[in-house]
Each structure stands twice: as structure tokens, then as C-alpha cells.
C-alpha atoms as a PDB file:
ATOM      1  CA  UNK A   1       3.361  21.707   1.491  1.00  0.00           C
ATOM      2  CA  UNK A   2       0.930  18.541   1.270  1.00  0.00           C
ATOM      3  CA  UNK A   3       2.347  15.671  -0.240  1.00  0.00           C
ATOM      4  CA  UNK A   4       0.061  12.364  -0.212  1.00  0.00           C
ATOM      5  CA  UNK A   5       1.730   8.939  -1.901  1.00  0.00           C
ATOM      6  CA  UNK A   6       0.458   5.380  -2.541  1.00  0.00           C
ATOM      7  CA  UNK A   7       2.723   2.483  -2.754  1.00  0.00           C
ATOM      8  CA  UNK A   8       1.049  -0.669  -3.627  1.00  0.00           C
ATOM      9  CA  UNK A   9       2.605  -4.276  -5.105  1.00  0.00           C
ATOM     10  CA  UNK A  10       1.715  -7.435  -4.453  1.00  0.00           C
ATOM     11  CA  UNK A  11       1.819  -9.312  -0.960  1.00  0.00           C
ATOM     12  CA  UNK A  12       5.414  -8.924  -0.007  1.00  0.00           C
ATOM     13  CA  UNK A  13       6.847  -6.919  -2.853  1.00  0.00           C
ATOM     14  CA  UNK A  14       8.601  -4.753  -0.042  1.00  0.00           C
ATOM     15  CA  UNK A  15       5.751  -1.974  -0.270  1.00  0.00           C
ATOM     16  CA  UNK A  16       5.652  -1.694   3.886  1.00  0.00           C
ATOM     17  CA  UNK A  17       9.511  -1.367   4.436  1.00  0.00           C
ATOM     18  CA  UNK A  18       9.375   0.882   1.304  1.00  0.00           C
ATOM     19  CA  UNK A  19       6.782   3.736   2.695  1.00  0.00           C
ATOM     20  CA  UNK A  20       8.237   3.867   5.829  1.00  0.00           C
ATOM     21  CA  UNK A  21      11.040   5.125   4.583  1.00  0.00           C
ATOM     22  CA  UNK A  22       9.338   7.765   2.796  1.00  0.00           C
ATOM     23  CA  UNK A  23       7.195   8.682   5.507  1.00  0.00           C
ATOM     24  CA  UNK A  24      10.692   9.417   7.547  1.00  0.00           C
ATOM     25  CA  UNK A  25      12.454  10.719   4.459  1.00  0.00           C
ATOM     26  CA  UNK A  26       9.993  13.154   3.470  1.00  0.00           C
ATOM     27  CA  UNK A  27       7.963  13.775   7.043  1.00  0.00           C
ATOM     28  CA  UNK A  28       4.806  11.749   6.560  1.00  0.00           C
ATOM     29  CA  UNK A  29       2.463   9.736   8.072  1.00  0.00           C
ATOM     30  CA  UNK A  30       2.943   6.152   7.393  1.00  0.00           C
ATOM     31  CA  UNK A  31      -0.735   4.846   7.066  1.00  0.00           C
ATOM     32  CA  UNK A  32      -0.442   0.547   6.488  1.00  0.00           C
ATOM     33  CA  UNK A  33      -3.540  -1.322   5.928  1.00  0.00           C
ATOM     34  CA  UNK A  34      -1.691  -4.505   7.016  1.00  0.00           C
ATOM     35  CA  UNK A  35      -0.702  -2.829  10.164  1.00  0.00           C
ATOM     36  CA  UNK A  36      -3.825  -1.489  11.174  1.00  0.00           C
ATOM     37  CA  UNK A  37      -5.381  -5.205  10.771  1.00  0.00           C
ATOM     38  CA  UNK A  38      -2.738  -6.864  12.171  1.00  0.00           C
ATOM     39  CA  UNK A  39      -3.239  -4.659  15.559  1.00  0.00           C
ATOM     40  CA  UNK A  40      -7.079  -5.176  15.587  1.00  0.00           C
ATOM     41  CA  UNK A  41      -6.483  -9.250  15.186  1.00  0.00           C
ATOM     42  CA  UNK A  42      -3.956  -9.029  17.837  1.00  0.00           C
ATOM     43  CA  UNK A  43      -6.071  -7.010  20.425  1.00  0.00           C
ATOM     44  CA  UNK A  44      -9.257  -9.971  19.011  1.00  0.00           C
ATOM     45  CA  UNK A  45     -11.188  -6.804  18.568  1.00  0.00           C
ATOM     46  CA  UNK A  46     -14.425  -7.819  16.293  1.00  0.00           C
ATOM     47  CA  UNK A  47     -12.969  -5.976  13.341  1.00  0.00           C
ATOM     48  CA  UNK A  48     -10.041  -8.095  14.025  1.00  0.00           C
ATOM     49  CA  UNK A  49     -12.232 -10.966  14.304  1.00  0.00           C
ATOM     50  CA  UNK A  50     -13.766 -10.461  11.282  1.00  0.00           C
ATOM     51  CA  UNK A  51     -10.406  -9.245   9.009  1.00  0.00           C
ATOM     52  CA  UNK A  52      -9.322 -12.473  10.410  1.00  0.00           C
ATOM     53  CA  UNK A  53     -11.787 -14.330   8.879  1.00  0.00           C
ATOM     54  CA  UNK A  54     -10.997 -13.451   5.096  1.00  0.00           C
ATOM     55  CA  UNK A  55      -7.173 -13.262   5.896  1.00  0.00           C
ATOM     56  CA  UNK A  56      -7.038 -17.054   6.596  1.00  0.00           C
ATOM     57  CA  UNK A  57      -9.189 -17.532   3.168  1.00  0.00           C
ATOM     58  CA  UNK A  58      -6.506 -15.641   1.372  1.00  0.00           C
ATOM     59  CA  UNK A  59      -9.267 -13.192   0.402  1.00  0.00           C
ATOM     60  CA  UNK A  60      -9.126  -9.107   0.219  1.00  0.00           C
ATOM     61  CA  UNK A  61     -11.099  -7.305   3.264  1.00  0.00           C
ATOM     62  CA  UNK A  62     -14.282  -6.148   1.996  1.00  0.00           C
ATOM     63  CA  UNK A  63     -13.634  -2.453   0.560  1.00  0.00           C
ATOM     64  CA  UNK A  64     -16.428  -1.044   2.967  1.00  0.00           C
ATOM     65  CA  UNK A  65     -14.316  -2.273   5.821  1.00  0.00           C
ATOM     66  CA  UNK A  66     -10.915  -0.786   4.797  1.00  0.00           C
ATOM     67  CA  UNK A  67     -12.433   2.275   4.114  1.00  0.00           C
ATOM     68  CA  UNK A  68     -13.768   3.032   7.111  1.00  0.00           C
ATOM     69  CA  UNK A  69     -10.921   2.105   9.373  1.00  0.00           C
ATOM     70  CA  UNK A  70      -8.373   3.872   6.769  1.00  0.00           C
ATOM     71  CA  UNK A  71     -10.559   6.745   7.314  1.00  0.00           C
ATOM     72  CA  UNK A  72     -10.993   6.740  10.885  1.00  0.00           C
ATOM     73  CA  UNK A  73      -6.828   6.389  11.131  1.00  0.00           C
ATOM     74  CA  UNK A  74      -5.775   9.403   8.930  1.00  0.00           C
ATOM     75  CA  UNK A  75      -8.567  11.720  11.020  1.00  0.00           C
ATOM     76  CA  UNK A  76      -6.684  10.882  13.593  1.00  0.00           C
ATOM     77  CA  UNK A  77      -3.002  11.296  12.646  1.00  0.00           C
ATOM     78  CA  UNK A  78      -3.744  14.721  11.009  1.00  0.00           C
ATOM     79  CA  UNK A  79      -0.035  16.256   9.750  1.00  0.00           C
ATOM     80  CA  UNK A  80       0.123  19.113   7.501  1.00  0.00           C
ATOM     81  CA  UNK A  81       2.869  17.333   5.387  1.00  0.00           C
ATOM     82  CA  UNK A  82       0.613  14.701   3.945  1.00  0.00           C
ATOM     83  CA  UNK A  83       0.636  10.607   4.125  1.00  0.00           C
ATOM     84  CA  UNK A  84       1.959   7.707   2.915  1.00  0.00           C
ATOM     85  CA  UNK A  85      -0.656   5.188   2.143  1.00  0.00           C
ATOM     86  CA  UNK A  86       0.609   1.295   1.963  1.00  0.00           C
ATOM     87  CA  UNK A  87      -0.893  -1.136   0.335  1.00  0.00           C
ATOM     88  CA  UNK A  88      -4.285   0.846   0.112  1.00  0.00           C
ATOM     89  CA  UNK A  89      -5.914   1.585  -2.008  1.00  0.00           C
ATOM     90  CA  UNK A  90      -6.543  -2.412  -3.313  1.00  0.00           C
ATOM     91  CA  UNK A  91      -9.162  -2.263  -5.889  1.00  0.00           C
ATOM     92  CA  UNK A  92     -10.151   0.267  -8.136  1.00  0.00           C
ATOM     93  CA  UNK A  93     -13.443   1.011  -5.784  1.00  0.00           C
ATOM     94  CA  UNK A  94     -11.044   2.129  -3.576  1.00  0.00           C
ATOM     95  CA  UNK A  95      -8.964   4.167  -5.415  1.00  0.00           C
ATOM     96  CA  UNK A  96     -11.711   6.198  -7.003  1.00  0.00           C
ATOM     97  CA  UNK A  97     -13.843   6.433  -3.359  1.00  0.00           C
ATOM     98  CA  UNK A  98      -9.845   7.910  -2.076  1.00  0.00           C
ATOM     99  CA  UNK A  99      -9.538  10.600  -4.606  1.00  0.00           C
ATOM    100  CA  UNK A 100     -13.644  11.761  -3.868  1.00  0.00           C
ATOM    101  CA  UNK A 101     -12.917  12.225  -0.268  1.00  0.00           C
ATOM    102  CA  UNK A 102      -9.538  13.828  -0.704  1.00  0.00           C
ATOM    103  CA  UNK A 103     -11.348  15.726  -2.988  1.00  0.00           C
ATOM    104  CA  UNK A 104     -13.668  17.126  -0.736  1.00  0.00           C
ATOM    105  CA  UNK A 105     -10.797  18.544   1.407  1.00  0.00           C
ATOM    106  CA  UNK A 106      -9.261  20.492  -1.427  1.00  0.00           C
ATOM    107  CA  UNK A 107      -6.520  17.406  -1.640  1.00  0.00           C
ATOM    108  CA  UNK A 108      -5.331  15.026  -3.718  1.00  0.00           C
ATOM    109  CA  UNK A 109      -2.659  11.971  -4.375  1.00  0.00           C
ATOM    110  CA  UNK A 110       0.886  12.946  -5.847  1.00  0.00           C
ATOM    111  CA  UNK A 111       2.385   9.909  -7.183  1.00  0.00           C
ATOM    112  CA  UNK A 112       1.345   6.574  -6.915  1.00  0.00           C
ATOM    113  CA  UNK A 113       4.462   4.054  -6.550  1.00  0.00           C
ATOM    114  CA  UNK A 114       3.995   0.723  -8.038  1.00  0.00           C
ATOM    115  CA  UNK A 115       6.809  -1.959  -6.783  1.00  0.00           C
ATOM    116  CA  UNK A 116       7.048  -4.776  -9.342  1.00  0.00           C
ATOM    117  CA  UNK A 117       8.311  -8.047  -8.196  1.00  0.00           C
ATOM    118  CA  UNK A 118       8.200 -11.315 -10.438  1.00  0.00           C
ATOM    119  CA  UNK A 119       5.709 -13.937  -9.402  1.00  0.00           C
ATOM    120  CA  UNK A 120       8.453 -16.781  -8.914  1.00  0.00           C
ATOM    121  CA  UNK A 121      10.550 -14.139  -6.572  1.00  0.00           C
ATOM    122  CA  UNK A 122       6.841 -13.496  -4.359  1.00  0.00           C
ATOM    123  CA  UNK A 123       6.531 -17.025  -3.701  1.00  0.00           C
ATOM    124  CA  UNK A 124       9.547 -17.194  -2.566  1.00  0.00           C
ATOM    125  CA  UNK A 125       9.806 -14.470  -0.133  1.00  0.00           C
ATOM    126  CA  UNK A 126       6.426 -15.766   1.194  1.00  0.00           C
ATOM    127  CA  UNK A 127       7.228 -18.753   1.633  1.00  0.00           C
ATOM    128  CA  UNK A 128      10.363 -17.401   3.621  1.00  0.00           C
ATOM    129  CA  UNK A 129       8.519 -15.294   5.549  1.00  0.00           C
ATOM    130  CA  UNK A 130       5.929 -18.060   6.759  1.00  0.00           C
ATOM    131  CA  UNK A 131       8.488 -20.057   8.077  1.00  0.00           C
ATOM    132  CA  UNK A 132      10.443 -16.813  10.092  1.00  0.00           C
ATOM    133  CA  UNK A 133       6.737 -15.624  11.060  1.00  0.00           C
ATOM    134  CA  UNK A 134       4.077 -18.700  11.122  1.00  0.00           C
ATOM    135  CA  UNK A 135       1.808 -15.991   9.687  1.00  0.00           C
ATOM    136  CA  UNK A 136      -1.485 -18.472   8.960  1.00  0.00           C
ATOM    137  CA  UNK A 137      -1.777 -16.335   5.501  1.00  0.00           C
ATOM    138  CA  UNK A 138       1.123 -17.427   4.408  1.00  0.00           C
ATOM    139  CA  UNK A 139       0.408 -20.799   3.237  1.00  0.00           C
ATOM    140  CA  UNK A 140       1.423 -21.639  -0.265  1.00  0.00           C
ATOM    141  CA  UNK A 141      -2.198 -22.466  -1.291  1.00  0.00           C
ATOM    142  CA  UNK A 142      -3.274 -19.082  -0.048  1.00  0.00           C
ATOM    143  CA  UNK A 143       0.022 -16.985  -1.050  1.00  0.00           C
ATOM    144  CA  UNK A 144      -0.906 -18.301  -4.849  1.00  0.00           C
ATOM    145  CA  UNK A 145      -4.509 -17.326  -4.208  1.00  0.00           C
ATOM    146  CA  UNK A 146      -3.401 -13.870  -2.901  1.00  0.00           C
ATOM    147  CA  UNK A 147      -1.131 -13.503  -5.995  1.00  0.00           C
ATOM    148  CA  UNK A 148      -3.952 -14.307  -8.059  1.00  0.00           C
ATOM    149  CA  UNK A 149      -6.757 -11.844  -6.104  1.00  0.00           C
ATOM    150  CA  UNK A 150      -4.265  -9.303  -6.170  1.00  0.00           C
ATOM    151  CA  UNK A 151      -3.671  -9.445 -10.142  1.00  0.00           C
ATOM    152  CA  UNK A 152      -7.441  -9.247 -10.742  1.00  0.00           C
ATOM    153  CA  UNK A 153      -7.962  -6.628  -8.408  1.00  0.00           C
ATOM    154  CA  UNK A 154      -5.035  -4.716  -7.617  1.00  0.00           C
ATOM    155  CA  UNK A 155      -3.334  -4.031 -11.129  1.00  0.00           C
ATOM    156  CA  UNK A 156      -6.226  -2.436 -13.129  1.00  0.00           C
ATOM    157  CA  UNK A 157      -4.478   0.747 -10.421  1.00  0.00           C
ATOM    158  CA  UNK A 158      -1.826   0.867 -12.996  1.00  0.00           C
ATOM    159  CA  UNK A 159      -3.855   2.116 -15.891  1.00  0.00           C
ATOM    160  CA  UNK A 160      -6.179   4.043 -13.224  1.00  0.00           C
ATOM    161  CA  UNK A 161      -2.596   6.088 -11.878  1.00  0.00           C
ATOM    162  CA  UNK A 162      -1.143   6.261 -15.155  1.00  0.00           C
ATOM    163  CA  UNK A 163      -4.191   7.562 -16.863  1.00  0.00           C
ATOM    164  CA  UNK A 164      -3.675  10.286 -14.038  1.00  0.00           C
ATOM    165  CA  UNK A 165       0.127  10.651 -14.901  1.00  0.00           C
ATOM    166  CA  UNK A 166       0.568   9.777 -11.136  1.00  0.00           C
ATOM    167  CA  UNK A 167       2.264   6.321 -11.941  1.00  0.00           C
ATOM    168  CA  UNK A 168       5.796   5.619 -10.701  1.00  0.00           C
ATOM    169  CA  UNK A 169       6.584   1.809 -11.506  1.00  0.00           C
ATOM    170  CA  UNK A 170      10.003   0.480 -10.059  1.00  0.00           C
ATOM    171  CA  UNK A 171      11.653  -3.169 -10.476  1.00  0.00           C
ATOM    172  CA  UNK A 172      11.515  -4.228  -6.667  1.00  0.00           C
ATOM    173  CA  UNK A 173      13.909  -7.542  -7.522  1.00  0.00           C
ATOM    174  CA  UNK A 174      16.817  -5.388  -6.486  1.00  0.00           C
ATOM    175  CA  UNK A 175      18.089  -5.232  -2.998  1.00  0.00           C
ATOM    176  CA  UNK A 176      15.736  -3.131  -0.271  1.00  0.00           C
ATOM    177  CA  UNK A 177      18.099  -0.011   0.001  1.00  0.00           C
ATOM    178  CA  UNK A 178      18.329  -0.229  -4.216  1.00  0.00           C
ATOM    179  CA  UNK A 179      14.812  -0.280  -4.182  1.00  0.00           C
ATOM    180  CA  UNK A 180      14.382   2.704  -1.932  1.00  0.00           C
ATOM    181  CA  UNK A 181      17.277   4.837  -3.995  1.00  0.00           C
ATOM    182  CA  UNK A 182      15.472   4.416  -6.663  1.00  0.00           C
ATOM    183  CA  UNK A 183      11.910   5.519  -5.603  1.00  0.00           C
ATOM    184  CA  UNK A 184      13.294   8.588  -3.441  1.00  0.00           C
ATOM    185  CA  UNK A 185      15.187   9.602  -6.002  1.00  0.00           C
ATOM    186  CA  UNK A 186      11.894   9.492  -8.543  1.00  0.00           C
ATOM    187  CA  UNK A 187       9.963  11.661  -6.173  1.00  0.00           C
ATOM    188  CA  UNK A 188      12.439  13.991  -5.577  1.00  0.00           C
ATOM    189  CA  UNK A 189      12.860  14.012  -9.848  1.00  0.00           C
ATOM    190  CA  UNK A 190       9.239  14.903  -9.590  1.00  0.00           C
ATOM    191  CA  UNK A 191       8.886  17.648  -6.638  1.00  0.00           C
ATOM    192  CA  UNK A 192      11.716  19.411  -8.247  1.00  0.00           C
ATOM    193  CA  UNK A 193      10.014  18.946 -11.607  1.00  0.00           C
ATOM    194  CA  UNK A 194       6.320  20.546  -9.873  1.00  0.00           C
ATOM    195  CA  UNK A 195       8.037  23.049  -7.307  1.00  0.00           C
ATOM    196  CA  UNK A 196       4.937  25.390  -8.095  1.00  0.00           C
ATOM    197  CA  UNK A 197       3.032  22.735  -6.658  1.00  0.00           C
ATOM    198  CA  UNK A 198       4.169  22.676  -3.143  1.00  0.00           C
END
């Protein structure tokens, strides 16, 4: 059985505490964008450096960055049960250049989870989450701006996934363990709806 997933929502629409616990749920590899950045800018490696740099703008990594460090992560957390990606792919370059090179290796993405949270409840939680973190991207100048990137960039996904019939879309205003009820019970819906599949 291979199962890969995307979740994606906006910044801090719960889509990191949400594929974690479908990487553990359903034996996956949790592969986060956001973490993998986060690391490099903590070790002030020059990727770090340089994700850094368009972080404290409030602007998305360039794709031909993310790609190659997503890439260079997954080839080396191999797992014959598949991955979780969060928060990537970002923009529909992304998404298409993913499906190519899973492609290639006689794979492909499942379901794609989208976790919809209102703009005035985002805010909020960002704002919350600069003050518990002092994250510099947290700002409310660049949290609107982030909002804003990811809206241009981010939801055209929906039609690309649904086109597919890969889309999932769940409310994400709920509680986190609501959320994640709801979303393991759609997958599980749709593994026992495709059992030839896996």
C-alpha cells in the first residue's frame, strides 16, 4: 500500500498539527515545508539564510527552492507507506512539477485535504501565535500580506485537486481534535470506497 496526501490552508489554518496526525494515524512520513525551513534558519545554514530573507518580507520561497529541498527530504525518508506533504505544494507550479516526478516513479497523490479557516479567525490565531512565539513573520502587516499571497497563489490548488477528484475541503473553525475527526474519517470514507487501489 502507498498512500501520498497533501494538506494545505492558509498560514495557521492548523494544516501542521493536522498531518501529523495522519502521518501517525495512517503510518506516514510527515514531510513540513515550514519545518524543514525553520531547521535550516535555525542551524543559519545559507538556505536558511536565504528562506529567511523572504520569510521576514512575508513572501513565498521561490518554487525552485522548495522543490529541491522537498525533494532532497522525501529521498531520504523513503517508507513504503507513502507521505504526508504539509503545506507543499504552494502554487500551482508546484503542484503540477509534484505529480511529474511522482509520476516518474509509478506514483501519485491520493487526496488532497484543503483546511478552510475564515480570514477574521487567521488573523487572529496569528496574531496569538506572535505574541506566544515572537516569530518575526508574524507581524500583522506581513500576516495580511501572507493571507493575501496565499489567496493568489495557493487557492487556484482547489480547482487543480478537484479537477482531479482528489479534493477533500473541511471547515477548520472547529476545535483541533473536530478538525482531525473529520478529515480521518474522510480518508478512511475514501480508502474503503478505492480498496482495489491499495
Amino acid at each position: 500500500m502507498n498512500l501520498n496526501f497533501i494538506v494545505f490552508g492558509a498560514p495557521c489554518s492548523g494544516k501542521g498539527t493536522q498531518s501529523i496526525r495522519i502521518a501517525e494515524r495512517f503510518d506516514l512520513i510527515h514531510v513540513s515545508t515550514g519545518e524543514l525551513f525553520r531547521n535550516e534558519i535555525k542551524h543559519n545554514t545559507k538556505i536558511g539564510q536565504i528562506v529567511q530573507s523572504y520569510i521576514d518580507k512575508g513572501s513565498l520561497v521561490p518554487d525552485q527552492i522548495v522543490l529541491r529541498e522537498i525533494y532532497k527530504t522525501a529521498s531520504l525518508r523513503k517508507n513504503r507507506h507513502g507521505f504526508v506533504f504539509d503545506g507543499f505544494p504552494r502554487t500551482l507550479h508546484q503542484a503540477i512539477t509534484l505529480d511529474k516526478s511522482l509520476s516518474n516513479k509509478g506514483l501519485h497523490i491520493n487526496l488532497a485535504i484543503y483546511i478552510d479557516v475564515e480570514n477574521h479567525e487567521l488573523i487572529n490565531r496569528l496574531n496569538k501565535r506572535c505574541v506566544d512565539s515572537g516569530r518575526t513573520d508574524d507581524s500583522l502587516d506581513i500576516i495580511r500580506k501572507r493571507i493575501e499571497i496565499f489567496q493568489e497563489q495557493t487557492i487556484p490548488l482547489i480547482n487543480y485537486y478537484e479537477a482531479q477528484g482528489k479534493l477533500i475541503m473541511l471547515s477548520g473553525m472547529e476545535s483541533i481534535q473536530a478538525v482531525s475527526v473529520s478529515i480521518i474519517s474522510a480518508i478512511e470514507k475514501f480508502l474503503s470506497s478505492n480498496p482495489q487501489k491499495f
